[in-house]
Protein backbone atom coordinates (compact mmCIF):
# COMPACT_ATOMS: atom_id res chain seq x y z
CA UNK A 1 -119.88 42.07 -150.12
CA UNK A 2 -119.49 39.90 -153.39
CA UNK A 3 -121.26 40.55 -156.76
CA UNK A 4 -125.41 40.69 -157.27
CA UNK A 5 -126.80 39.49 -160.42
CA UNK A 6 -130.09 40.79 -161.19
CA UNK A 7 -131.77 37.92 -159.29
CA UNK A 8 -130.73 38.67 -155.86
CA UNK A 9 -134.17 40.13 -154.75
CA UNK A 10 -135.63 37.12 -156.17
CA UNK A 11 -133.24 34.81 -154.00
CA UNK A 12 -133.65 36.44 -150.79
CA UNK A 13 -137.43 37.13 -151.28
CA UNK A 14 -137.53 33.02 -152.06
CA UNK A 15 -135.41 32.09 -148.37
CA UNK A 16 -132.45 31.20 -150.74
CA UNK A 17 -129.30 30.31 -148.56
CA UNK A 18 -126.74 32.69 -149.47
CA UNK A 19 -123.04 31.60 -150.03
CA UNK A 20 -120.34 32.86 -152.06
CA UNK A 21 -119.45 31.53 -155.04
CA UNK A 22 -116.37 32.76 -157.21
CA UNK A 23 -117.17 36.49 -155.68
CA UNK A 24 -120.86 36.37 -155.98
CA UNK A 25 -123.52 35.57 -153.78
CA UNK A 26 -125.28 33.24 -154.76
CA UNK A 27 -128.06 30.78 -153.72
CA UNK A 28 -127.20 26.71 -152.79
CA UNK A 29 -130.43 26.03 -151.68
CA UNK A 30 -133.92 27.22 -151.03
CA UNK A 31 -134.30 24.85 -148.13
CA UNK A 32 -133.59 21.49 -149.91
CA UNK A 33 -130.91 20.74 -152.50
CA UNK A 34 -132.14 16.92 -152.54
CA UNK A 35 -135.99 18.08 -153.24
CA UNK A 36 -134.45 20.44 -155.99
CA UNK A 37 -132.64 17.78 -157.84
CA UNK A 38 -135.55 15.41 -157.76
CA UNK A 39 -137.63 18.20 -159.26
CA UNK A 40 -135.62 18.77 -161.96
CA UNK A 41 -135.57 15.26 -162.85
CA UNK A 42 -139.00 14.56 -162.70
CA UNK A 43 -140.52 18.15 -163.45
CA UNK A 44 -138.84 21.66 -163.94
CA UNK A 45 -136.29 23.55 -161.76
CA UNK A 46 -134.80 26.85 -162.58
CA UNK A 47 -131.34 28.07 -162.02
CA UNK A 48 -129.57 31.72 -162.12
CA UNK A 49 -126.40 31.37 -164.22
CA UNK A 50 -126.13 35.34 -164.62
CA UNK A 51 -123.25 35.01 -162.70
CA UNK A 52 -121.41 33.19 -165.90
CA UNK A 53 -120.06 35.80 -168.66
CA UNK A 54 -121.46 36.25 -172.00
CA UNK A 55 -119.54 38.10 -174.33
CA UNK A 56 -120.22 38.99 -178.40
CA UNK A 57 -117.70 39.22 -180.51
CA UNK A 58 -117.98 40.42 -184.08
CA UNK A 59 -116.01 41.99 -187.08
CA UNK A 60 -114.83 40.71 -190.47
CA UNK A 61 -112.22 38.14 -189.20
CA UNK A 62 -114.17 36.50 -186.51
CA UNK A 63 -114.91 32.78 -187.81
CA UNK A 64 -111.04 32.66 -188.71
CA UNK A 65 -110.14 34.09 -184.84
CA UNK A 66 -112.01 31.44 -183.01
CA UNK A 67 -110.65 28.71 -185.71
CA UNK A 68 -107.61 30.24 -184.11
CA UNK A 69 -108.47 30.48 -180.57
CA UNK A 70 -110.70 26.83 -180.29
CA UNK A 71 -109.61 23.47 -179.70
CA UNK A 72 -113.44 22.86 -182.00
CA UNK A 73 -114.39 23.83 -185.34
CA UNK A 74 -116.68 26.83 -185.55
CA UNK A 75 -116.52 26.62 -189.12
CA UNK A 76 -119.19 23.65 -188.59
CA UNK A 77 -121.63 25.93 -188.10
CA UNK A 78 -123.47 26.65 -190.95
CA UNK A 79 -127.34 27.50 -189.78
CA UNK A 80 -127.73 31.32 -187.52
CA UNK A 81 -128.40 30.04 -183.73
CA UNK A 82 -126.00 27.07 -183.57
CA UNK A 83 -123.61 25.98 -180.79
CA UNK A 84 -121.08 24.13 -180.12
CA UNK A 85 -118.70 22.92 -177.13
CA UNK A 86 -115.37 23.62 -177.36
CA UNK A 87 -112.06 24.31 -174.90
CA UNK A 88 -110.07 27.16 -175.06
CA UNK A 89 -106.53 26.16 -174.64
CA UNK A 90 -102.89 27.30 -173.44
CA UNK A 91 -100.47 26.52 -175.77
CA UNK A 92 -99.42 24.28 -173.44
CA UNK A 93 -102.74 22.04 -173.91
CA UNK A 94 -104.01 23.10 -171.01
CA UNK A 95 -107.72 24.44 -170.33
CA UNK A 96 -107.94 27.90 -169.59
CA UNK A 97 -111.87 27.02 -170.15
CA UNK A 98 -114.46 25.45 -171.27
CA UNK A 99 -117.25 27.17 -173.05
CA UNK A 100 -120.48 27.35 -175.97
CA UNK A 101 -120.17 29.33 -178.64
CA UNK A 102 -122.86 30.69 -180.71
CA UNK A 103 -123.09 31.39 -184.22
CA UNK A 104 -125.27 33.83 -185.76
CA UNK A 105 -123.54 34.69 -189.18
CA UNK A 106 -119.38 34.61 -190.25
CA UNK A 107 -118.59 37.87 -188.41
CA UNK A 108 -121.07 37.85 -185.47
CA UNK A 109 -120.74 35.09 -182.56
CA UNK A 110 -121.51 34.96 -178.69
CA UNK A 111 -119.57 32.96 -176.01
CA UNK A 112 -120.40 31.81 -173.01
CA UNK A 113 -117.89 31.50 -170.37
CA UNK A 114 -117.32 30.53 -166.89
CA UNK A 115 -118.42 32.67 -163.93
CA UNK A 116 -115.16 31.79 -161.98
CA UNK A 117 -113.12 32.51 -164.95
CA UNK A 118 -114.09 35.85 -166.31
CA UNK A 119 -111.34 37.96 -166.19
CA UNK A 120 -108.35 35.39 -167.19
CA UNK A 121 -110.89 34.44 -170.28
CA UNK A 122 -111.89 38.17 -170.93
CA UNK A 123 -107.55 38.98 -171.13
CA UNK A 124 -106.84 36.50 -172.78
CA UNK A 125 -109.62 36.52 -176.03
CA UNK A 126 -108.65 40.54 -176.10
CA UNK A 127 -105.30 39.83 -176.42
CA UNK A 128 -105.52 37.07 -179.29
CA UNK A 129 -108.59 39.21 -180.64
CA UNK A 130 -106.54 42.34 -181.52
CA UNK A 131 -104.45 40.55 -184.45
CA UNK A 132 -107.74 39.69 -186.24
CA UNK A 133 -109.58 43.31 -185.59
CA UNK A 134 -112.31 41.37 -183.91
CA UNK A 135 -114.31 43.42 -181.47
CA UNK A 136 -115.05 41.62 -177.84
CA UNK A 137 -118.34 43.08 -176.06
CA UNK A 138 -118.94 41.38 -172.53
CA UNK A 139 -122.86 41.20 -172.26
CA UNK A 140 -123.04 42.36 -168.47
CA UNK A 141 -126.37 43.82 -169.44
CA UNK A 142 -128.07 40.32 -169.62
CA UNK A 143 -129.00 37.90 -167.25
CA UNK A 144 -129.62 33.68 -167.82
CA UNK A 145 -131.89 31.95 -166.25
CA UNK A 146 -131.57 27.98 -167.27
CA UNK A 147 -134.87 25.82 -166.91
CA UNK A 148 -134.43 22.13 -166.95
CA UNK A 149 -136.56 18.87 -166.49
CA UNK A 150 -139.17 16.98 -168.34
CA UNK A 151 -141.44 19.96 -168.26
CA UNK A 152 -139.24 22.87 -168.80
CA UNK A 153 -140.14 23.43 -172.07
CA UNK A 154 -143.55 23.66 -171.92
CA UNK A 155 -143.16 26.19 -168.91
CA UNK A 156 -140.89 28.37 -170.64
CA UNK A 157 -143.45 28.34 -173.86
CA UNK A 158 -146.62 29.71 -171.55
CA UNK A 159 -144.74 32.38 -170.16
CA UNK A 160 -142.38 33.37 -172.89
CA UNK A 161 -143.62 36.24 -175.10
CA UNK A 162 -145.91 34.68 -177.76
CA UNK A 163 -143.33 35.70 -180.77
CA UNK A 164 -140.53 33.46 -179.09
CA UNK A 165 -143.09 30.22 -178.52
CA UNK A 166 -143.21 28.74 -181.68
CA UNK A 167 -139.81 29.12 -182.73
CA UNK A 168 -138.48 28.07 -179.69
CA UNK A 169 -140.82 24.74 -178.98
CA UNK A 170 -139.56 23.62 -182.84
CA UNK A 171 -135.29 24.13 -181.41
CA UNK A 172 -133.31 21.45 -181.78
CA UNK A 173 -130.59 21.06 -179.45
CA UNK A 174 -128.16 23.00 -179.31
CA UNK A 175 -130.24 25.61 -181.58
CA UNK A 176 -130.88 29.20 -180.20
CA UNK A 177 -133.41 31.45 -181.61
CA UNK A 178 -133.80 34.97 -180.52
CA UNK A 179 -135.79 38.28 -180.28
CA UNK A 180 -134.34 41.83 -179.59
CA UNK A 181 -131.75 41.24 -176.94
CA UNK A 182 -133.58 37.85 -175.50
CA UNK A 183 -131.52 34.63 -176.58
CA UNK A 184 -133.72 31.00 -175.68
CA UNK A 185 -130.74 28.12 -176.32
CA UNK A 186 -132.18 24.10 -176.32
CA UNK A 187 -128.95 23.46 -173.94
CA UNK A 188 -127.83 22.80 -170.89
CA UNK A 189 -126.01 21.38 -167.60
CA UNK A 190 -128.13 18.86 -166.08
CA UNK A 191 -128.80 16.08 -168.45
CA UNK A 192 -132.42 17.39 -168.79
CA UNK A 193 -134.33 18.60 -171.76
CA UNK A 194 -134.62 22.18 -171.29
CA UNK A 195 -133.55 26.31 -172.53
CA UNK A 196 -130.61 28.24 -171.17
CA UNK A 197 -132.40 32.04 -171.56
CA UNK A 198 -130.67 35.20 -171.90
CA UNK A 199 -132.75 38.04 -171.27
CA UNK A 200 -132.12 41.57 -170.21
CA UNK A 201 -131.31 42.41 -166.78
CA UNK A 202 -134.13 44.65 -166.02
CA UNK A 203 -136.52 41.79 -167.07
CA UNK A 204 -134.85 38.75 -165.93
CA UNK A 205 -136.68 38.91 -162.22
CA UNK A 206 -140.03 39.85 -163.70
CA UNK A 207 -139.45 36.53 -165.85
CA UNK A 208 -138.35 34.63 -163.14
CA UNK A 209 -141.69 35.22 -161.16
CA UNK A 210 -143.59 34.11 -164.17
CA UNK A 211 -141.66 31.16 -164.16
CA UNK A 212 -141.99 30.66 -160.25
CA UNK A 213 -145.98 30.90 -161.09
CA UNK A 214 -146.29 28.54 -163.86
CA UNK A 215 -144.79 25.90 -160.81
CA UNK A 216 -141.10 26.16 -162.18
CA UNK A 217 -139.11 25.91 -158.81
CA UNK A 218 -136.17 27.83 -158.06
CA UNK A 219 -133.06 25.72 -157.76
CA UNK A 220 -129.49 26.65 -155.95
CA UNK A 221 -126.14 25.57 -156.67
CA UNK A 222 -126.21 22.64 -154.52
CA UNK A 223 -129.05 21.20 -156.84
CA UNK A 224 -126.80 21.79 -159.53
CA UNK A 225 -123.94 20.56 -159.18
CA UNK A 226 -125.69 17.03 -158.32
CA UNK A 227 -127.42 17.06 -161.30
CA UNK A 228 -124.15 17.77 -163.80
CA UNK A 229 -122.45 14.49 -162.01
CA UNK A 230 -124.81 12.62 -162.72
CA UNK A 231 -124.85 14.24 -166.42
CA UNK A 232 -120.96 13.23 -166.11
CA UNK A 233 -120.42 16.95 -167.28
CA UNK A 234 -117.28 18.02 -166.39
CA UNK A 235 -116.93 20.96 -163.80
CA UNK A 236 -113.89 24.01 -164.54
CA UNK A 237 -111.14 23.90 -162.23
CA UNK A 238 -112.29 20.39 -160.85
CA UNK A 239 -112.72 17.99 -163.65
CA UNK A 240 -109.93 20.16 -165.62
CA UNK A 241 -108.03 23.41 -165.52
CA UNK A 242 -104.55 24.57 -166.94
CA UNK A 243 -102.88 21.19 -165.90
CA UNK A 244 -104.61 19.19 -168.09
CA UNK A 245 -105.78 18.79 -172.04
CA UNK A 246 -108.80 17.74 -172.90
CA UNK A 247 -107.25 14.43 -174.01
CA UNK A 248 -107.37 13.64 -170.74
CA UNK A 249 -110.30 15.44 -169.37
CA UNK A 250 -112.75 12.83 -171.36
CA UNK A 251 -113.02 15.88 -173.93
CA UNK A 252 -111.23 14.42 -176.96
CA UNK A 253 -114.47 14.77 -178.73
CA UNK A 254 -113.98 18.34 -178.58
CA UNK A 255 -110.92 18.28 -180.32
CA UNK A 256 -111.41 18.95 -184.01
CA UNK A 257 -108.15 17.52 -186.01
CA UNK A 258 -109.87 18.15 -189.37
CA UNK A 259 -108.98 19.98 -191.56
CA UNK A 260 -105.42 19.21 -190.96
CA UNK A 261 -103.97 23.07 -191.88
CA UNK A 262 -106.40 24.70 -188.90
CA UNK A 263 -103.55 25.93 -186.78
CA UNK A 264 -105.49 26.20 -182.99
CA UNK A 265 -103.81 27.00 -180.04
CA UNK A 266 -102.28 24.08 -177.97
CA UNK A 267 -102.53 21.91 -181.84
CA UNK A 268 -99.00 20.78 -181.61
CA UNK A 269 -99.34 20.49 -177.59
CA UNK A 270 -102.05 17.84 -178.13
CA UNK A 271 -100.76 16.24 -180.65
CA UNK A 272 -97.06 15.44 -179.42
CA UNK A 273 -99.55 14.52 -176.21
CA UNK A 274 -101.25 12.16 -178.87
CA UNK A 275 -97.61 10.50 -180.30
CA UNK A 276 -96.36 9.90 -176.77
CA UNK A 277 -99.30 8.22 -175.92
CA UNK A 278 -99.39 6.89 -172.01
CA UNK A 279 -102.74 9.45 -171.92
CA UNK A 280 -104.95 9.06 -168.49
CA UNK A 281 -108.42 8.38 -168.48
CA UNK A 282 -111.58 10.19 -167.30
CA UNK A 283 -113.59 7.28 -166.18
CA UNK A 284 -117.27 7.45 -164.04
CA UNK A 285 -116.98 5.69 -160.81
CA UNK A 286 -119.89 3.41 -158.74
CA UNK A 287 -119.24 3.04 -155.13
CA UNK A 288 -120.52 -1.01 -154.52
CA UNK A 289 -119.25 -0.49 -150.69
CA UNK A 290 -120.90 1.76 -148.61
CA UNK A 291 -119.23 5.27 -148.33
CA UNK A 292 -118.85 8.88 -149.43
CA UNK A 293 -117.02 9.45 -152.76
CA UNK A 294 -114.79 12.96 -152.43
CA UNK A 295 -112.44 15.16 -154.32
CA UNK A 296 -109.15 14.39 -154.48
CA UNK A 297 -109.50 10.51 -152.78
CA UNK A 298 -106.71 8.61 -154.33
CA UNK A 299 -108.06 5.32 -156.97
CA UNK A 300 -105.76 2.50 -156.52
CA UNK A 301 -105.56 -0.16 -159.65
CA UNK A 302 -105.83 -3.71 -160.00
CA UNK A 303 -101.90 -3.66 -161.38
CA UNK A 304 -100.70 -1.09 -158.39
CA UNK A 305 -101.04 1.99 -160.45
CA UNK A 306 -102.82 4.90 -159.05
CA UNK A 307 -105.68 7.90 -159.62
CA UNK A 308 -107.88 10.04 -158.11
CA UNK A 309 -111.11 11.59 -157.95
CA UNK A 310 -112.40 14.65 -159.91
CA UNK A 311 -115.24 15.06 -158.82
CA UNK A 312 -117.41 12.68 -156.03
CA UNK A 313 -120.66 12.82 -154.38
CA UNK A 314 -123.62 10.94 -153.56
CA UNK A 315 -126.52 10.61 -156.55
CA UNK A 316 -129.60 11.71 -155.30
CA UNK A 317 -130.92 9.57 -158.49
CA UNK A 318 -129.50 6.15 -157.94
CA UNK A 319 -128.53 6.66 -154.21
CA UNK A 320 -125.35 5.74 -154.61
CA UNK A 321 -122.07 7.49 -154.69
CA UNK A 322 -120.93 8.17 -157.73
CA UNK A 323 -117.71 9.97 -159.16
CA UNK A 324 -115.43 10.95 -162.29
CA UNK A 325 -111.76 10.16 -162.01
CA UNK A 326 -108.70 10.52 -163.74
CA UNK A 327 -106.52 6.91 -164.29
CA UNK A 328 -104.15 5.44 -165.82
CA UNK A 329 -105.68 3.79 -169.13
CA UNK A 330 -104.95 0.26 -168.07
CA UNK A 331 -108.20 0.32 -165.55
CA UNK A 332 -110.15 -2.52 -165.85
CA UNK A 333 -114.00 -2.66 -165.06
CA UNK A 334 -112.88 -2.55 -161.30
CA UNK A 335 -110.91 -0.66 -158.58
CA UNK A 336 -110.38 0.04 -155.07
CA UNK A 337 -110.88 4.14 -153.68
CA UNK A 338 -109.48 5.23 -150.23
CA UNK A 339 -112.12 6.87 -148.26
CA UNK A 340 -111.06 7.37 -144.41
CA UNK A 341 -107.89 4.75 -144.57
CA UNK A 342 -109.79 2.17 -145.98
CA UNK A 343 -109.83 0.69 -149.48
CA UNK A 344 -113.54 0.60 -150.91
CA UNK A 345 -114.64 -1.26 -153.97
CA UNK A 346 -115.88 0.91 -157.03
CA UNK A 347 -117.58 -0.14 -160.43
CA UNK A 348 -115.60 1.56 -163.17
CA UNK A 349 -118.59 2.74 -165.68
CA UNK A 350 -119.03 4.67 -168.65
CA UNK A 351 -120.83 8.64 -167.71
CA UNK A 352 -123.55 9.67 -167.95
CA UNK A 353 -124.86 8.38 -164.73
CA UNK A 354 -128.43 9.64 -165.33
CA UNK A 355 -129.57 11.10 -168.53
CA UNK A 356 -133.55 12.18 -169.38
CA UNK A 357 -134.35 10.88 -166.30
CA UNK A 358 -133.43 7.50 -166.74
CA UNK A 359 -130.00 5.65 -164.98
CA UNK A 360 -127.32 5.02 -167.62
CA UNK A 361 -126.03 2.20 -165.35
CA UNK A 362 -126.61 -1.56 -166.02
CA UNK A 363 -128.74 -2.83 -162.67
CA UNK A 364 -129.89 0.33 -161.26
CA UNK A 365 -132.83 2.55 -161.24
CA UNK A 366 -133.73 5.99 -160.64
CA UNK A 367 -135.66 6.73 -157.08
């Protein structure tokens, strides 16, 4: 039997299919993925990421550890409730993980890491940790619940408690405000407006009914991970894992070079990647032949080189098939994919494929 988060009742009681996902079962579905993406996009759909790992970490030294221990700047945040995006790198380059980090004051931050990835990111932050006499708290005692769409927002605010709803419907994004041990973030992985909401275990399924009741629909993994591809949000151990930097994971952004004396781990990693030069590309992908976009198909180049796909699937959204691939940087605006032994045409674009509800891509519309 894999792991429970405090939602389980709440899945079964709702017909969720059950599968297993990185050792905890989990919904995909409630009976339709594609009527779940479509009502995120056009209303509000809720999701249980309990399953991903929060942890606090505080003491003295703890801006100047993650300086140390993020590819991104934390000393850019300046107001309490902030976030930013940010890999966590090998010194290799390589992603252990991706991740948001929270800032509440210069000695008191919370993380948010990958479910799949707990206990390699849990090892390694203690071990880096103990040189700074930071303290590392994993937040198993909370649940998140993230509600997305055009709507979510004003769902949230009628059933949130009524000291949270005016601080939270003035958030930026990326701003967090919180009460006691509930934490209401303006952030998210679907492209959507919306709150990420950390709340205490014991509460999180009375909060999820309320939710359910104000006509928020429960929404599985399926749902998901549709909606992030066509967010062009990159997925862990898909998009990018230990193999690759985010210099060529589309995450360059990320990357905070300034000021030049921050030593991170994997600087010197990315930039002898940087001097070398000959990086690879994370580009979007638009099937214009008809077909299936995959994992793993090969991209083939206009000048012979080669690719492959990230991440593939069909866009609920644009009914297309859409993908994120990894190429050599001399693509052009074209290229071919394999998909069952034949060679396919494919639009090379620029991600986001979908964003507020609207397509991102020149000639098409959103269903």
């Amino acid at each position: 039997m894999g792991n429970h988060t405090p939602l389980y009742p709440n899945h079964l009681a709702a017909g969720g299919k059950i599968v297993d996902f990185a050792g905890w079962e989990m919904p995909l579905h409630y009976g339709s993925q594609l009527e779940e993406h479509h009502q995120v996009r056009r209303a509000a759909g809720m999701f249980d990421v309990s399953h991903m790992t929060v942890i606090d970490l505080s003491g003295a030294r703890t801006q100047a550890f993650l300086q140390y221990l993020l590819a991104n700047d934390v000393a850019k945040l300046k107001d309490s409730g902030k976030a930013i995006y940010s890999c966590m790198l090998l010194e290799s380059g390589g992603v252990i993980d991706d991740l948001i980090v929270y800032y509440f004051d210069p000695e008191t931050y919370r993380m948010v890491v990958n479910a799949a990835t707990r206990d390699k990111d849990l090892a390694w932050i203690t071990r880096h940790a103990a040189a700074f006499g930071v303290t590392v708290q994993e937040r198993d005692d909370l649940a998140m619940i993230a509600v997305q769409g055009p709507q979510a927002r004003d769902k949230v605010g009628q059933v949130i408690a009524a000291g949270l709803r005016d601080p939270i419907a003035a958030l930026k994004p990326f701003f967090a405000e919180g009460s006691g041990d509930w934490l209401v973030a303006r952030t998210g992985y679907t492209g959507e407006d919306g709150y990420e909401v950390m709340v205490p275990a014991a509460e999180a399924g009375g909060f999820w009914e309320s939710l359910r009741q104000a006509g928020v629909a429960p929404c599985g993994l399926g749902a998901r991970d549709t909606l992030r591809l066509e967010a062009g949000m990159n997925l862990y151990g898909t998009d990018m894992d230990e193999s690759v930097s985010p210099l060529e994971s589309g995450l360059g952004w990320t990357v905070a070079w300034e000021p030049t004396n921050r030593d991170f781990i994997g600087r010197q990693a990315l930039a002898q990647q940087k001097t070398a030069g000959g990086l690879r590309r994370l580009v979007g992908l638009l099937l214009e032949d008809r077909g299936v976009l995959r994992n793993h198909l090969k991209v083939r180049l206009a000048d012979g080189s080669a690719g492959e796909i990230t991440s593939g699937g069909f866009s609920p959204s644009l009914g297309r098939a859409i993908a994120l691939a990894r190429v050599p940087a001399t693509i052009g605006s074209e290229c071919e994919v394999e998909v069952r032994g034949k060679w396919l045409r494919a639009r090379v674009v620029k991600a986001p494929f979908v964003r507020g509800g609207q397509s991102c891509i020149d000639g098409l519309m959103v269903t």
